[in-house]
PDB file of N, CA and C in Angstrom:
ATOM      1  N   UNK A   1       0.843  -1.170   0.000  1.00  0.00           N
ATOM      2  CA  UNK A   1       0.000   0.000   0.000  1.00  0.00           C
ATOM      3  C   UNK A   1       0.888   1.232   0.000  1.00  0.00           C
ATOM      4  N   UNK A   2       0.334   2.355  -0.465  1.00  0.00           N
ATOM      5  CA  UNK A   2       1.266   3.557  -0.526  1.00  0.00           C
ATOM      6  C   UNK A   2       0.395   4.466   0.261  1.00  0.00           C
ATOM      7  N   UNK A   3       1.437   5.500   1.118  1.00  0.00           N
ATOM      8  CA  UNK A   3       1.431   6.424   2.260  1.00  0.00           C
ATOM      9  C   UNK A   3       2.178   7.660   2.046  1.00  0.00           C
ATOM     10  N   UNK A   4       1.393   8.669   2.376  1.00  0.00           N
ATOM     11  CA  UNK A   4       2.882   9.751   2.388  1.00  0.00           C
ATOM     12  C   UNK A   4       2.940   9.690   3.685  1.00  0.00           C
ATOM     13  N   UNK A   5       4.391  10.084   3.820  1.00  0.00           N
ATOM     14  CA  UNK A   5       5.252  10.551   4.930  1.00  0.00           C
ATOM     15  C   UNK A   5       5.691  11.872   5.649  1.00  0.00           C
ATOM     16  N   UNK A   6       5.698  12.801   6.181  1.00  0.00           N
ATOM     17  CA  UNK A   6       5.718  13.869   6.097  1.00  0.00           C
ATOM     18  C   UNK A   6       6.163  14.368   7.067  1.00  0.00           C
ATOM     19  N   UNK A   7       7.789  15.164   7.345  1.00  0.00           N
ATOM     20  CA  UNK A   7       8.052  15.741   8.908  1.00  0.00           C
ATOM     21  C   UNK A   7       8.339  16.954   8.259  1.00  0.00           C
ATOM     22  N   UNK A   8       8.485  17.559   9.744  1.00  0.00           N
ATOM     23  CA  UNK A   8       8.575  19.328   9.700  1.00  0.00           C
ATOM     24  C   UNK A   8       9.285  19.854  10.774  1.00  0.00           C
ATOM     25  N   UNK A   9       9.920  20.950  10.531  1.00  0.00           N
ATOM     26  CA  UNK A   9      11.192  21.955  11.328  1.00  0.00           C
ATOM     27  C   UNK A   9      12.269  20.800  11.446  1.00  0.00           C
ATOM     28  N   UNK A  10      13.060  20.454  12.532  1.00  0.00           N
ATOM     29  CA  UNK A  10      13.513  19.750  12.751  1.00  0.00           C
ATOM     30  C   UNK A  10      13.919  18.030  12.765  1.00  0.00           C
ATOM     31  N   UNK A  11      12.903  17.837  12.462  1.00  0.00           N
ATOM     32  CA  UNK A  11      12.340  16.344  11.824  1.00  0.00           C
ATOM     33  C   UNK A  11      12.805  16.139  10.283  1.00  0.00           C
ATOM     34  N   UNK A  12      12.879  17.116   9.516  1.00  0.00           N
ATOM     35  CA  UNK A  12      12.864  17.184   8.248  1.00  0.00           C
ATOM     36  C   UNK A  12      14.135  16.455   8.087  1.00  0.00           C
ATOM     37  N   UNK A  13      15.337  16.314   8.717  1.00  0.00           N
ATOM     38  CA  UNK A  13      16.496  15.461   8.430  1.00  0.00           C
ATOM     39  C   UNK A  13      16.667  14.196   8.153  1.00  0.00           C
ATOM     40  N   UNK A  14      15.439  13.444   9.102  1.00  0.00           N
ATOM     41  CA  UNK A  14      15.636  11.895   9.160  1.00  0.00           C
ATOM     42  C   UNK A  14      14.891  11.627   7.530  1.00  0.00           C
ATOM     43  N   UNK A  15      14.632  12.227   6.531  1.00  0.00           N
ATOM     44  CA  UNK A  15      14.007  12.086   5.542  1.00  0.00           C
ATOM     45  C   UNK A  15      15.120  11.759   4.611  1.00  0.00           C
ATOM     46  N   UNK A  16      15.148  10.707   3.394  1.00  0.00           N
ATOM     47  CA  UNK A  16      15.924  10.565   2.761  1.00  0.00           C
ATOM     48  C   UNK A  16      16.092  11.395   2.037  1.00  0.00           C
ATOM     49  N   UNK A  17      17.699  11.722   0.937  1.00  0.00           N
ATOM     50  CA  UNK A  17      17.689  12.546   0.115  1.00  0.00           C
ATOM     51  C   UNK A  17      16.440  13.002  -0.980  1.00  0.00           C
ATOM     52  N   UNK A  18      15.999  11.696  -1.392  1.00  0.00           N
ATOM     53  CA  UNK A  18      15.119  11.648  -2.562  1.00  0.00           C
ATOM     54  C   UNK A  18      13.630  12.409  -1.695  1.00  0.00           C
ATOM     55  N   UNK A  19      13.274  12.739  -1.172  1.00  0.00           N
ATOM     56  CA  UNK A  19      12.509  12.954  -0.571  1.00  0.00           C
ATOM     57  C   UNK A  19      11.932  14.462  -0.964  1.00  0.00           C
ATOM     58  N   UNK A  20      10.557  14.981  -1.223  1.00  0.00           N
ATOM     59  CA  UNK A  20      10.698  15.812  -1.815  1.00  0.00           C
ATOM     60  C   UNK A  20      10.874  17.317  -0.282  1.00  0.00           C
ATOM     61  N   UNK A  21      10.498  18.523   0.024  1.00  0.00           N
ATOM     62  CA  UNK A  21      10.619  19.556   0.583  1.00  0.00           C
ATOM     63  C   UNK A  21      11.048  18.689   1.823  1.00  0.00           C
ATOM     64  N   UNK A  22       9.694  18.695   1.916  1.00  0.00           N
ATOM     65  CA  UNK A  22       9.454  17.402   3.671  1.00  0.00           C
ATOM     66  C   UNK A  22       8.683  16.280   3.981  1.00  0.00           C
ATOM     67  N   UNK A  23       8.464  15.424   2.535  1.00  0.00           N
ATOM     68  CA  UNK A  23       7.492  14.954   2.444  1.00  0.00           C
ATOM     69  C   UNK A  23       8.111  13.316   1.498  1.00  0.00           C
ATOM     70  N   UNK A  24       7.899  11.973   1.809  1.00  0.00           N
ATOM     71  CA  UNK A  24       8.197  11.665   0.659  1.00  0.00           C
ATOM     72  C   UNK A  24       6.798  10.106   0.897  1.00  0.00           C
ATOM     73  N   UNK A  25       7.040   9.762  -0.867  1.00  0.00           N
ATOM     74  CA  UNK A  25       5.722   9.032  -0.766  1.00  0.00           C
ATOM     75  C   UNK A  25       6.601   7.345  -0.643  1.00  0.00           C
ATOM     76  N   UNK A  26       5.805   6.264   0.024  1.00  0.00           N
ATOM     77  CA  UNK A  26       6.686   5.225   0.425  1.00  0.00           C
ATOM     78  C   UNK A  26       5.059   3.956   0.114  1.00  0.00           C
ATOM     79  N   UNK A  27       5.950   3.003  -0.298  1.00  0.00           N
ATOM     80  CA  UNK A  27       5.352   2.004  -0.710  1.00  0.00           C
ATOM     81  C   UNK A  27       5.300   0.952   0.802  1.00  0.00           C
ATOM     82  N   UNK A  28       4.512   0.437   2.005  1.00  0.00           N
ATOM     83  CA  UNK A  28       4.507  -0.144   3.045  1.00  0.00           C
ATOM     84  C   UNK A  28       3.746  -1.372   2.939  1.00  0.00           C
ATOM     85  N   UNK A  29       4.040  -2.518   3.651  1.00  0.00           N
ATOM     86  CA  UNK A  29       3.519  -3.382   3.661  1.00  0.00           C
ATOM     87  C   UNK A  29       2.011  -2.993   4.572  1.00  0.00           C
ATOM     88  N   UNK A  30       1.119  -4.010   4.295  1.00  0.00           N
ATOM     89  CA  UNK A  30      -0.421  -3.712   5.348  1.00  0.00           C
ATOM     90  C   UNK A  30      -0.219  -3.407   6.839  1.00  0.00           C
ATOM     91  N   UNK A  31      -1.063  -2.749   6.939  1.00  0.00           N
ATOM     92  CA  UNK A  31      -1.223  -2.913   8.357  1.00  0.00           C
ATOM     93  C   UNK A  31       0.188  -2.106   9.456  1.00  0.00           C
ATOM     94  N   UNK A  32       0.719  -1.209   8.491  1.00  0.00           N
ATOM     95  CA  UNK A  32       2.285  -0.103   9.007  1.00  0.00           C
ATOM     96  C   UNK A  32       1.237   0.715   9.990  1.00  0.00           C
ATOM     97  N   UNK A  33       1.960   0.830  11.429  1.00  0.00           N
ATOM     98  CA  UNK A  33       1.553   1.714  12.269  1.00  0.00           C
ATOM     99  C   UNK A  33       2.577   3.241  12.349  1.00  0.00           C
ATOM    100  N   UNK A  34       1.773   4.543  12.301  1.00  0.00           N
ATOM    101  CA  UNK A  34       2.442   5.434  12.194  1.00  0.00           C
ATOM    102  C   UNK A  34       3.792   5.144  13.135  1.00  0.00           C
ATOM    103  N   UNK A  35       3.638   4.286  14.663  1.00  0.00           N
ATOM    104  CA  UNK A  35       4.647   4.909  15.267  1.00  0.00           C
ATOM    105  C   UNK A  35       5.512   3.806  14.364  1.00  0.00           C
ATOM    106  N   UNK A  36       5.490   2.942  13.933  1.00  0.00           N
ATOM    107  CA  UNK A  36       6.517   1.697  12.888  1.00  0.00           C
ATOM    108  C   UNK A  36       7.226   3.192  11.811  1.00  0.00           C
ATOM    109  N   UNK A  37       6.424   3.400  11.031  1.00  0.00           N
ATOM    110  CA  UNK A  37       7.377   4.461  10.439  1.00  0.00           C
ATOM    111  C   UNK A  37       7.987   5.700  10.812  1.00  0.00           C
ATOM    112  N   UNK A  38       7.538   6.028  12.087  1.00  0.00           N
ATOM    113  CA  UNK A  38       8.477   7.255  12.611  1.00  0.00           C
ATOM    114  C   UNK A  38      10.008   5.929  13.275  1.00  0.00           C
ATOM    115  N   UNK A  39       9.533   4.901  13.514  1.00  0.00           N
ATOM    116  CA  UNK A  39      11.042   4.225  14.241  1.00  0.00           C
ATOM    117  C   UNK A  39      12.013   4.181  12.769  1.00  0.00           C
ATOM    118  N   UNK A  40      11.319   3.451  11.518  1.00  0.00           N
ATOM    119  CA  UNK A  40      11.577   3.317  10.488  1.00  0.00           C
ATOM    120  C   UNK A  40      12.729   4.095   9.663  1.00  0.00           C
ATOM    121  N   UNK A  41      12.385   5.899   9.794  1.00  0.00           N
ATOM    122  CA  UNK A  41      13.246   6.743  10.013  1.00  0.00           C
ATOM    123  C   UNK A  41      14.228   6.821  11.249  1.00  0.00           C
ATOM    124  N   UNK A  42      13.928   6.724  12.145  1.00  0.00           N
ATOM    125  CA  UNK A  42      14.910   7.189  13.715  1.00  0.00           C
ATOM    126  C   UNK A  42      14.929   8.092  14.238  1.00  0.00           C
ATOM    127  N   UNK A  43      13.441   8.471  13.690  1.00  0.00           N
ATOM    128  CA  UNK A  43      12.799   9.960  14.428  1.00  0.00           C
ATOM    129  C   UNK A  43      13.085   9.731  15.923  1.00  0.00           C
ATOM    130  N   UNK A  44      13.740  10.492  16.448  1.00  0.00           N
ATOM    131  CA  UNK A  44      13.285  10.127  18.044  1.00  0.00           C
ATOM    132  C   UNK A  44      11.923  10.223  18.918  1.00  0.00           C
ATOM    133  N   UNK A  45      11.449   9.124  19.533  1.00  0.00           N
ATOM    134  CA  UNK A  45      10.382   9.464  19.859  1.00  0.00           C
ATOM    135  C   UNK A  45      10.038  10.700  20.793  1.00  0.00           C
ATOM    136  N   UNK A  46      10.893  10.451  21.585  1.00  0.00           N
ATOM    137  CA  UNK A  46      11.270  12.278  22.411  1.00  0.00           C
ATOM    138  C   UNK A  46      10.858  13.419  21.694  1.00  0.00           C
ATOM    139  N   UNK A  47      11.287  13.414  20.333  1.00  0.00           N
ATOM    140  CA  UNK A  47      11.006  14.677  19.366  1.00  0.00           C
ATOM    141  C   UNK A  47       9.753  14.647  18.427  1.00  0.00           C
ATOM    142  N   UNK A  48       9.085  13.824  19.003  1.00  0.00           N
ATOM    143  CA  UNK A  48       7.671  13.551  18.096  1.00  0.00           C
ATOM    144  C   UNK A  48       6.572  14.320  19.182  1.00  0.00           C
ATOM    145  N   UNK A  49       5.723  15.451  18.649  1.00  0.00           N
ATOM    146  CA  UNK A  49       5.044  16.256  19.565  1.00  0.00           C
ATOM    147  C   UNK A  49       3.572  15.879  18.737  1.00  0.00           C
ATOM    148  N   UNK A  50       3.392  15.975  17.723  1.00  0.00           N
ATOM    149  CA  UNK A  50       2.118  17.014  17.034  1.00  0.00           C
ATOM    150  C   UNK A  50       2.477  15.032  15.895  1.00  0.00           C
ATOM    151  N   UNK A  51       1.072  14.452  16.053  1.00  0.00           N
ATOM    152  CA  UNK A  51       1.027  13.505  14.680  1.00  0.00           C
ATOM    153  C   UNK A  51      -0.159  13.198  14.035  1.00  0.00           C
ATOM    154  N   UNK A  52      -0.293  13.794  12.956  1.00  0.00           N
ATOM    155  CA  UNK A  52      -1.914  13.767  11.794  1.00  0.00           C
ATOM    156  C   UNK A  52      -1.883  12.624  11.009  1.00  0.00           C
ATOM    157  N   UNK A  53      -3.032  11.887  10.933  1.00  0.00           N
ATOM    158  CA  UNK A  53      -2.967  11.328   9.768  1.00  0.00           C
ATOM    159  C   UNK A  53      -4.095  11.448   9.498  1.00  0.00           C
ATOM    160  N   UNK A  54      -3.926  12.191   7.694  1.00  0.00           N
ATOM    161  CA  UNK A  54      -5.068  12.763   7.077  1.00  0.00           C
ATOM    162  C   UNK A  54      -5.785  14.185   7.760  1.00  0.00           C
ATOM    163  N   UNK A  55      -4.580  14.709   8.534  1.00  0.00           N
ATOM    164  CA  UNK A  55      -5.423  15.952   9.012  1.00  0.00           C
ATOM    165  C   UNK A  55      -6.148  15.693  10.521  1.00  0.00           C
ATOM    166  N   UNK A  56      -5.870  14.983  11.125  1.00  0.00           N
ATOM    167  CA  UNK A  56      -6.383  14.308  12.435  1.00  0.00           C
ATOM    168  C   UNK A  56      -5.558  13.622  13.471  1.00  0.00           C
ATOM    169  N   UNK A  57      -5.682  14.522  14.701  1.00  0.00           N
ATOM    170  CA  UNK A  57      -4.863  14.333  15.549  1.00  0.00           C
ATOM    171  C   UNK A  57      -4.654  13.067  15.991  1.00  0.00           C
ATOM    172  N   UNK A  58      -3.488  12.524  16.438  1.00  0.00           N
ATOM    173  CA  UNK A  58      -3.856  11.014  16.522  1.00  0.00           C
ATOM    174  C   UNK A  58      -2.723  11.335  17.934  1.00  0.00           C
ATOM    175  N   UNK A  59      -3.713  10.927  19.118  1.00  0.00           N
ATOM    176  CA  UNK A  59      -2.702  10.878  20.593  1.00  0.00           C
ATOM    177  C   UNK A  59      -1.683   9.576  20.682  1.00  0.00           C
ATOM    178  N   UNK A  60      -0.836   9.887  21.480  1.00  0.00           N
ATOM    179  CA  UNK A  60       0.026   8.800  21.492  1.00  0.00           C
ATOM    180  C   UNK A  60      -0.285   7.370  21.701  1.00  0.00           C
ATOM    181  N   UNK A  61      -1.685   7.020  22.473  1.00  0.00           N
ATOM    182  CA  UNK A  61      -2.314   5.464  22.337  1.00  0.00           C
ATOM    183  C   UNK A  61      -2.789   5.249  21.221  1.00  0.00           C
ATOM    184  N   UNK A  62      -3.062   6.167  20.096  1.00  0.00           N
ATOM    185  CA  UNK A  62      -3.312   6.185  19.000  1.00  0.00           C
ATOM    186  C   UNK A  62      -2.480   5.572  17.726  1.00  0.00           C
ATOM    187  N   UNK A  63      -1.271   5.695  18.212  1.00  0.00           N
ATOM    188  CA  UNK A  63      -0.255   5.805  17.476  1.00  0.00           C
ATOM    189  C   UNK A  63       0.261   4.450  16.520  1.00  0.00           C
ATOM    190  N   UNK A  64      -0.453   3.122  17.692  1.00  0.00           N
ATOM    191  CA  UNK A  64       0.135   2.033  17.314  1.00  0.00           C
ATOM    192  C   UNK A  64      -1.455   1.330  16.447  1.00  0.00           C
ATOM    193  N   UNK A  65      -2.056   1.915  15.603  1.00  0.00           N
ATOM    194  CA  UNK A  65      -3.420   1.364  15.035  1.00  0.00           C
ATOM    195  C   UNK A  65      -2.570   1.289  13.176  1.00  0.00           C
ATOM    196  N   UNK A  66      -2.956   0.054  12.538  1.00  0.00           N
ATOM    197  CA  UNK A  66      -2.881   0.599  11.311  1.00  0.00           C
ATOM    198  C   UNK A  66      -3.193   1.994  10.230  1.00  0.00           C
ATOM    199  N   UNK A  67      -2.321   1.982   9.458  1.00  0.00           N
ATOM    200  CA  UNK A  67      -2.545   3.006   8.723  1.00  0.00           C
ATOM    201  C   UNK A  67      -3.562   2.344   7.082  1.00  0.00           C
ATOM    202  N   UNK A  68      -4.228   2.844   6.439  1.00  0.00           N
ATOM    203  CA  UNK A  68      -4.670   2.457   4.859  1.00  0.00           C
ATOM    204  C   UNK A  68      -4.156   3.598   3.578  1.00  0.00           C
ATOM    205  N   UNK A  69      -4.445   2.430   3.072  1.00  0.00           N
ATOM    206  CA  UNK A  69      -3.660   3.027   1.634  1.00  0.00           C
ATOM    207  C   UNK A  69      -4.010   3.991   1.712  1.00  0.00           C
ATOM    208  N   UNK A  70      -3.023   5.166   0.873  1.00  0.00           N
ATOM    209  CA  UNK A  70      -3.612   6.609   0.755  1.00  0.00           C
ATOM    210  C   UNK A  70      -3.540   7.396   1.731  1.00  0.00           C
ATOM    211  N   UNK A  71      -3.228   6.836   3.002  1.00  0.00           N
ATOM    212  CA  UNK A  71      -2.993   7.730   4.356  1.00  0.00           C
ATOM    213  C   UNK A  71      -2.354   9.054   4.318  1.00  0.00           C
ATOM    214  N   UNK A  72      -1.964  10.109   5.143  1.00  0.00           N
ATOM    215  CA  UNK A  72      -0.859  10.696   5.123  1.00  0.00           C
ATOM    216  C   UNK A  72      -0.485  10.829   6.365  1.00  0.00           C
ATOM    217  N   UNK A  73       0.632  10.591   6.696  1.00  0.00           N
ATOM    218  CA  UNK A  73       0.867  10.758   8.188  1.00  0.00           C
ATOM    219  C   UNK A  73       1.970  12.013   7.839  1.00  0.00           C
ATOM    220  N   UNK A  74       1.523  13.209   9.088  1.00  0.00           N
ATOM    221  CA  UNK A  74       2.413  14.020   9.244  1.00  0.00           C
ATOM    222  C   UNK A  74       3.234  13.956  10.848  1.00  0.00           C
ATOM    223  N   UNK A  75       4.010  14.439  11.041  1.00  0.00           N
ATOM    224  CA  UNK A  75       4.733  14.894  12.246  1.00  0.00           C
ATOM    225  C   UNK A  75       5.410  15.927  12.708  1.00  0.00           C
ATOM    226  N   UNK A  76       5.275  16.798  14.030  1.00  0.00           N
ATOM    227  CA  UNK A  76       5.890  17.674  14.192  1.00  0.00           C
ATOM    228  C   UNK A  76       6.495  17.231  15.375  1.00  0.00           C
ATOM    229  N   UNK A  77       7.681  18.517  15.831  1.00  0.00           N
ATOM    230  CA  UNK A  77       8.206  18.207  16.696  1.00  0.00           C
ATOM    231  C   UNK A  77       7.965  19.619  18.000  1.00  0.00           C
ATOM    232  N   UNK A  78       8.514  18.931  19.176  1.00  0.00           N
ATOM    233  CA  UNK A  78       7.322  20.654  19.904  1.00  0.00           C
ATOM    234  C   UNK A  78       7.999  21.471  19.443  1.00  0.00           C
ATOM    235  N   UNK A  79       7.300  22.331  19.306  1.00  0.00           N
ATOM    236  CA  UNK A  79       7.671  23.878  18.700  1.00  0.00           C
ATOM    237  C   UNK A  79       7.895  25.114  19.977  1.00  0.00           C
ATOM    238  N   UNK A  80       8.704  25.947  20.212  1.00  0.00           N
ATOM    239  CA  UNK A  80       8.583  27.174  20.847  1.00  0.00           C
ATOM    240  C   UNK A  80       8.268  28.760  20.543  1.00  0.00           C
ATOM    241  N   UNK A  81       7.796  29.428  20.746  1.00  0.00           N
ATOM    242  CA  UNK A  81       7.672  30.619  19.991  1.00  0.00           C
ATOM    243  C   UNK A  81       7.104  31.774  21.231  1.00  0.00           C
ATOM    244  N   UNK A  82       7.084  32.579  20.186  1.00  0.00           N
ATOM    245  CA  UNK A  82       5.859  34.132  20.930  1.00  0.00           C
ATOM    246  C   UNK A  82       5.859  35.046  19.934  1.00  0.00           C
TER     247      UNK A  82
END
């Protein structure tokens, strides 16, 4: 099944070259749980704050449910500002 992948600010490294801005599209066997492809990369889980798939917050007990074709999983990492 195919998924996009998608990190942001700081996250954006563990992404392979081929990868497009921050985003790249990946061919997964059934049944890939978002947190399987954030290990997949070597995102640290420490640095995983903010995770959508399809636009929808998904909490950390959330994390370990299959994904379906066409998914998009995004990720951020916490952010600071003012």
């Amino acid at each position: 099944m195919q998924v996009t992948f998608k990190l942001f600010a700081t996250l954006m490294q563990h992404l392979p070259s081929a990868a497009g801005k921050h985003a790249i599209t990946l061919e997964v066997e059934a049944a890939v749980t978002p947190n399987q492809l954030i290990d997949r990369f070597s995102v640290p889980r420490s640095q995983v704050h903010l995770v959508l798939v399809n636009g929808v917050y998904l909490a950390a007990k959330e994390r370990n449910k299959p994904l379906r074709d066409g998914d998009v999983l995004a990720v951020w990492p916490p952010v600071a500002g003012g």
